[in-house]
N, C-alpha and C. Protein backbone atom coordinates (compact mmCIF):
# COMPACT_ATOMS: atom_id res chain seq x y z
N UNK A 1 -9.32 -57.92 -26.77
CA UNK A 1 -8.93 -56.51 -26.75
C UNK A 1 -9.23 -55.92 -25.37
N UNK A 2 -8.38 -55.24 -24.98
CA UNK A 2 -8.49 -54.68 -24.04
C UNK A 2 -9.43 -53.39 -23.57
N UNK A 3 -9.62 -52.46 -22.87
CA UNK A 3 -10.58 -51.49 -22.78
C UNK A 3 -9.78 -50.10 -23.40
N UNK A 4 -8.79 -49.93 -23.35
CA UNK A 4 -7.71 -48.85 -23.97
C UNK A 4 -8.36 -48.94 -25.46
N UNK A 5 -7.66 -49.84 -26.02
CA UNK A 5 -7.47 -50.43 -27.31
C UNK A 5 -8.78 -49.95 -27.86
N UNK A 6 -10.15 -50.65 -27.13
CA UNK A 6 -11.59 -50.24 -27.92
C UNK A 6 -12.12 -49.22 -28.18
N UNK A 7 -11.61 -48.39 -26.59
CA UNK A 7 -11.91 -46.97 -26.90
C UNK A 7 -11.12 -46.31 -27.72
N UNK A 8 -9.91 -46.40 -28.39
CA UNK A 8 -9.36 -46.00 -29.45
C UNK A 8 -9.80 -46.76 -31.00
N UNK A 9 -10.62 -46.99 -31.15
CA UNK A 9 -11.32 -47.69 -32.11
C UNK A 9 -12.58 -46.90 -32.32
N UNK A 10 -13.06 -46.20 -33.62
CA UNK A 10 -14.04 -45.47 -33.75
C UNK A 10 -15.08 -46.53 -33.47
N UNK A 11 -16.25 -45.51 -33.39
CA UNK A 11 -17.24 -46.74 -33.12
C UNK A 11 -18.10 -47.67 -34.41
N UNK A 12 -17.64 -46.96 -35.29
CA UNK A 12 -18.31 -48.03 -36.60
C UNK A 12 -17.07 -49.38 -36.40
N UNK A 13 -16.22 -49.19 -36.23
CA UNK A 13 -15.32 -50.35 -36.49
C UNK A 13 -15.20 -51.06 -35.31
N UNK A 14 -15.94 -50.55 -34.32
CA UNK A 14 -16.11 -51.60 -32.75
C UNK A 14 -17.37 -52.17 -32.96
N UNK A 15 -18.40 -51.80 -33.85
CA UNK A 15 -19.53 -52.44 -34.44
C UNK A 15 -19.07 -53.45 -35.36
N UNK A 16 -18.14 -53.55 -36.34
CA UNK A 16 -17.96 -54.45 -36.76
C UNK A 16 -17.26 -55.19 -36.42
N UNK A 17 -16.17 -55.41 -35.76
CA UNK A 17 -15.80 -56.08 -34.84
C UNK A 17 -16.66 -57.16 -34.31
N UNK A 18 -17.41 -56.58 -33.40
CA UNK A 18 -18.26 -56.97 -32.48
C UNK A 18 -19.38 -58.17 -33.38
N UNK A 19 -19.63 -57.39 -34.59
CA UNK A 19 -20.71 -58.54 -35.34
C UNK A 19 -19.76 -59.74 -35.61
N UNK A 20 -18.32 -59.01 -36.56
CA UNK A 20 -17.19 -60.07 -36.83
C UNK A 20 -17.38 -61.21 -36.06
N UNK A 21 -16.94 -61.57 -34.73
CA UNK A 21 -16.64 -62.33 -33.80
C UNK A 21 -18.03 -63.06 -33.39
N UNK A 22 -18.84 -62.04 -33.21
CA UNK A 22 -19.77 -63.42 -32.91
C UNK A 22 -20.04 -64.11 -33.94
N UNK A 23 -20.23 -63.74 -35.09
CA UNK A 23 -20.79 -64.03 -36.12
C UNK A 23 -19.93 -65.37 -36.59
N UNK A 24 -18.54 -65.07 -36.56
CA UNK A 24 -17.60 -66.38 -36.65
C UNK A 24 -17.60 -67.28 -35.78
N UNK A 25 -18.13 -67.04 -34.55
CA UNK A 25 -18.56 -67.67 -33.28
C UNK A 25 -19.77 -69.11 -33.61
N UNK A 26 -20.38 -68.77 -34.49
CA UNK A 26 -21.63 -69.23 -34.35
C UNK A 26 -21.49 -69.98 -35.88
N UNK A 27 -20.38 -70.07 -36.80
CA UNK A 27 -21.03 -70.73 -38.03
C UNK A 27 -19.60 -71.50 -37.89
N UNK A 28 -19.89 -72.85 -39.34
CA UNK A 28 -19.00 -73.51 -39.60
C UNK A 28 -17.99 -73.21 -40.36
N UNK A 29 -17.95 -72.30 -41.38
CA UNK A 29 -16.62 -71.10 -41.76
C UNK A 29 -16.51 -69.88 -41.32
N UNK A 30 -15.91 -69.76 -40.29
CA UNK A 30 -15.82 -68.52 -39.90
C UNK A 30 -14.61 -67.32 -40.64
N UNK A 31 -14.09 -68.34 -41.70
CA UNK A 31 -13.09 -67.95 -42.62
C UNK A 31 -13.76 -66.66 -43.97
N UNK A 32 -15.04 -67.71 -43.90
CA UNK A 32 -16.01 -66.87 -44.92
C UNK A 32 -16.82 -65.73 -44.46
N UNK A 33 -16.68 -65.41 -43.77
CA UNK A 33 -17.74 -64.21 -42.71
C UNK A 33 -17.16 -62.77 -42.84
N UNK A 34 -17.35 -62.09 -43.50
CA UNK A 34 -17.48 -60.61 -44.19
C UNK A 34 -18.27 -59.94 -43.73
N UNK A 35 -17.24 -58.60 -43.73
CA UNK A 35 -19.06 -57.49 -42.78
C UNK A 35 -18.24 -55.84 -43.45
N UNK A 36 -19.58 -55.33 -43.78
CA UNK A 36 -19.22 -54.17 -44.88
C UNK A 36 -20.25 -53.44 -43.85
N UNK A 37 -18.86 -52.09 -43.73
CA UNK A 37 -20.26 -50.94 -43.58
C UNK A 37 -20.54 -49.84 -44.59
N UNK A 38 -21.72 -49.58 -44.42
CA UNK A 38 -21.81 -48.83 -45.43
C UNK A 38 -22.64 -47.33 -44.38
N UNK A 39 -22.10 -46.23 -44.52
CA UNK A 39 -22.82 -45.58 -44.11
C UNK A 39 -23.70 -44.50 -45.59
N UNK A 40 -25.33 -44.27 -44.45
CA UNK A 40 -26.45 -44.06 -44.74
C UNK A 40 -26.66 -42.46 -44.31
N UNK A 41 -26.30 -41.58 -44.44
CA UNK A 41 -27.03 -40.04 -43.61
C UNK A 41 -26.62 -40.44 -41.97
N UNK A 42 -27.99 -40.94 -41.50
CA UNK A 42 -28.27 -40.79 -39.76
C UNK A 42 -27.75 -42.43 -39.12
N UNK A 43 -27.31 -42.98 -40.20
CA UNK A 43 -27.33 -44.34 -39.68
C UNK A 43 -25.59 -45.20 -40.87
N UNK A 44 -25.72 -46.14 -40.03
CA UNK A 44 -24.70 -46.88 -40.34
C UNK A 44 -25.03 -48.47 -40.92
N UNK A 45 -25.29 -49.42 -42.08
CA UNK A 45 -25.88 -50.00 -42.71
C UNK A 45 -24.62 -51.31 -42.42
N UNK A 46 -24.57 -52.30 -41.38
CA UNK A 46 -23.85 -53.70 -41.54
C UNK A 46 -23.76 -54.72 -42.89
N UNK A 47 -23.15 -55.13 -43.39
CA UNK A 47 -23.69 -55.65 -44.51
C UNK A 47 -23.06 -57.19 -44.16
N UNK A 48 -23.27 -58.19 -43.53
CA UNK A 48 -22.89 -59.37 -42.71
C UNK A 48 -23.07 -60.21 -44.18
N UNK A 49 -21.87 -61.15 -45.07
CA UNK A 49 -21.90 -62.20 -45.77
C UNK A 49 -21.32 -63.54 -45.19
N UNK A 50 -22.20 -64.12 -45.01
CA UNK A 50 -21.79 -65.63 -44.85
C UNK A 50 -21.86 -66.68 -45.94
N UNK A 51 -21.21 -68.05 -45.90
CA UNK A 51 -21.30 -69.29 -46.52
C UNK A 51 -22.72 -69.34 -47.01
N UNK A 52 -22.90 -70.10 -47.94
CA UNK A 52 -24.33 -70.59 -47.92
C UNK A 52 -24.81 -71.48 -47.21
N UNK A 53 -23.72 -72.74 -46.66
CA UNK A 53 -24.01 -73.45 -45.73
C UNK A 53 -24.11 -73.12 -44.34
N UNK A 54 -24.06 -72.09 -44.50
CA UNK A 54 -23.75 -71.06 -42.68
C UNK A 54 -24.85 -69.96 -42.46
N UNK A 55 -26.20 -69.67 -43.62
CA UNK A 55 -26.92 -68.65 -43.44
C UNK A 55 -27.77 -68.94 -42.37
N UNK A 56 -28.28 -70.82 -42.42
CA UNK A 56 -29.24 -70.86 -41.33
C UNK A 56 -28.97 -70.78 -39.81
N UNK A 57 -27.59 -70.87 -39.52
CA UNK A 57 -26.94 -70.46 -38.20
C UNK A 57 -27.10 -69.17 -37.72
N UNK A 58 -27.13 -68.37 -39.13
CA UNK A 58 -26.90 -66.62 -38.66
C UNK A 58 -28.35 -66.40 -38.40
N UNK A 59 -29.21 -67.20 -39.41
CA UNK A 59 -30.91 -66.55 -39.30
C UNK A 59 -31.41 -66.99 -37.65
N UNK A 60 -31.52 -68.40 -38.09
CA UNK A 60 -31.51 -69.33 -36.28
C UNK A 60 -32.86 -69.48 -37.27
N UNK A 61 -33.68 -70.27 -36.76
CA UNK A 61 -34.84 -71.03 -36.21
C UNK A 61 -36.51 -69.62 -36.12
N UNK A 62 -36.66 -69.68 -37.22
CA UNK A 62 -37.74 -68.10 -37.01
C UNK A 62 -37.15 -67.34 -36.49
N UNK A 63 -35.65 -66.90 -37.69
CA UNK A 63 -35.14 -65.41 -37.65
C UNK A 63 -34.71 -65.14 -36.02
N UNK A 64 -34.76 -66.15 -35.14
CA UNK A 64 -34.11 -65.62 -33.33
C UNK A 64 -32.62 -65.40 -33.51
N UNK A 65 -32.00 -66.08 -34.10
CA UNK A 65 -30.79 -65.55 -34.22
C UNK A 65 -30.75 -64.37 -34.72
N UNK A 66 -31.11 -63.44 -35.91
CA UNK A 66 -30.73 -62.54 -36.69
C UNK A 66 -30.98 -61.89 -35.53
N UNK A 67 -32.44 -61.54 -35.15
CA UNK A 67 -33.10 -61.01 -34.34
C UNK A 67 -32.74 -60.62 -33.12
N UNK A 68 -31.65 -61.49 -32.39
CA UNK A 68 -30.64 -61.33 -31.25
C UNK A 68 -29.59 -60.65 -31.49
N UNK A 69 -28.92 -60.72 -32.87
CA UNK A 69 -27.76 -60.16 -33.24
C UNK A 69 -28.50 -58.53 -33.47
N UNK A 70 -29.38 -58.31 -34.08
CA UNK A 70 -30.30 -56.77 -34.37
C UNK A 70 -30.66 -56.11 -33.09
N UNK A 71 -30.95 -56.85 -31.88
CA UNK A 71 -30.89 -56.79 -30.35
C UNK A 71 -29.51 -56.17 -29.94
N UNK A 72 -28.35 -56.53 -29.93
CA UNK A 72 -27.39 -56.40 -29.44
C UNK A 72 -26.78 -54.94 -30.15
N UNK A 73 -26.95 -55.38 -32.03
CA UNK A 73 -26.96 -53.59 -32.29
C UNK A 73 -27.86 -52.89 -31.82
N UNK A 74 -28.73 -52.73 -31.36
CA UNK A 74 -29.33 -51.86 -31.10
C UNK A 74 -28.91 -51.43 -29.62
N UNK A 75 -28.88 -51.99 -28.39
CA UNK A 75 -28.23 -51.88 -27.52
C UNK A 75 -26.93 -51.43 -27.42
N UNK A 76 -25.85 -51.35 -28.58
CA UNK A 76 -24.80 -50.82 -28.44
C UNK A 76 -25.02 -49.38 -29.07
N UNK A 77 -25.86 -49.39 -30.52
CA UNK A 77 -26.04 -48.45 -31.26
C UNK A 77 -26.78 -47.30 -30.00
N UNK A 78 -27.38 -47.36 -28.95
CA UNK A 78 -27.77 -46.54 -28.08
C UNK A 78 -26.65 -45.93 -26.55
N UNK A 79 -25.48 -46.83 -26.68
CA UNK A 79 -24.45 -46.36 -26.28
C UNK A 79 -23.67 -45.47 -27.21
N UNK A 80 -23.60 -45.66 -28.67
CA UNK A 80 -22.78 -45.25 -28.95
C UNK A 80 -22.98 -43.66 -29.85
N UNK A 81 -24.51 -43.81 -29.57
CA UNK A 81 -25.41 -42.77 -29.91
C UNK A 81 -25.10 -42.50 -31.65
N UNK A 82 -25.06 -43.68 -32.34
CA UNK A 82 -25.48 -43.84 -33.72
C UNK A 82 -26.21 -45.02 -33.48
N UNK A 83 -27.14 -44.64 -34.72
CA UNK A 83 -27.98 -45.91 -35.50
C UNK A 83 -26.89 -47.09 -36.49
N UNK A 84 -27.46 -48.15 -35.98
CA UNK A 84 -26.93 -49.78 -37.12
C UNK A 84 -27.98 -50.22 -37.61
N UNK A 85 -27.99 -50.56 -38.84
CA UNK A 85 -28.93 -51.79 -39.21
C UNK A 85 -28.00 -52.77 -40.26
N UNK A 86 -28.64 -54.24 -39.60
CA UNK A 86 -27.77 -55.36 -40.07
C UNK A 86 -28.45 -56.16 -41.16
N UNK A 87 -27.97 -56.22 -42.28
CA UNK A 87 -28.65 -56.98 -43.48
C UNK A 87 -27.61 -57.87 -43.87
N UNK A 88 -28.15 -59.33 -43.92
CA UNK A 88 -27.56 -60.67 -43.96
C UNK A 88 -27.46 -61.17 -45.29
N UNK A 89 -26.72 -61.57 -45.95
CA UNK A 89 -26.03 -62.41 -47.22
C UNK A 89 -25.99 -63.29 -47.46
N UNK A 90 -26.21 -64.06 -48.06
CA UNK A 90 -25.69 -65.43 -48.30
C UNK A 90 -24.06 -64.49 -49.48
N UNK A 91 -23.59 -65.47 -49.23
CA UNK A 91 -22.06 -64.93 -49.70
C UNK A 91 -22.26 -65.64 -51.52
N UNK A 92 -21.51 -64.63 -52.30
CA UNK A 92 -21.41 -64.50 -53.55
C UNK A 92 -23.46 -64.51 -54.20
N UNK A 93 -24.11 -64.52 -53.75
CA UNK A 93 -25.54 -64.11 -53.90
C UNK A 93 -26.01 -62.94 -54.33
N UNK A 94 -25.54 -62.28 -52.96
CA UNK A 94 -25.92 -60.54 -53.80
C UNK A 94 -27.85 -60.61 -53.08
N UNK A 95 -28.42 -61.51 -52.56
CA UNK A 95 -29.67 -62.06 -52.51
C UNK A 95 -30.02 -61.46 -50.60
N UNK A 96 -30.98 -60.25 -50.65
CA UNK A 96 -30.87 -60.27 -48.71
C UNK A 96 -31.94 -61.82 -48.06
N UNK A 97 -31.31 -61.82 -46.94
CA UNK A 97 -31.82 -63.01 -46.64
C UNK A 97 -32.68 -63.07 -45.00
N UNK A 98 -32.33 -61.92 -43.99
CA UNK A 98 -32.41 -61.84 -43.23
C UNK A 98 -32.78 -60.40 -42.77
């Protein structure tokens, strides 16, 4: 996407986006990778579902992955002058994992 294009994109949906892609980036179904927002009052709530065979990619190795991806919202969430918080799935679970 181009820079036009993004800035015509509210910013909850350039947040999901943004998780979208890496998030498919990094696992072995990227077919299965779902992201719900849910907004909260002051904040905006990610709701990231992956494979079950794909959760330990998203967590990483003592939570560094999640933890990088919660990094990066937060760094955008301060450009975009809303709050994100990202809570991880195992897909058809319903179970938080991350």
């Amino acid at each position: 996407m181009n820079e036009a294009t993004l800035a015509a994109i509210e910013p909850t949906e350039r947040m999901k986006q943004l998780i979208l892609e890496i998030v498919q980036a990094l696992v072995d179904q990227p077919d299965d990778v779902s992201v719900e927002m849910l907004a909260d009052h002051d904040a905006t709530v990610i709701r990231l579902r992956v494979a079950h065979e794909d959760i330990g990619k998203v967590i990483g190795k003592q939570g560094r992955t999640a933890r990088s991806l919660r990094t990066i919202l937060g760094a955008a969430s301060m450009k975009l002058h809303h709050r994100f918080a990202l809570d991880i799935l195992e897909d058809g679970d319903g179970r938080q994992t991350g």
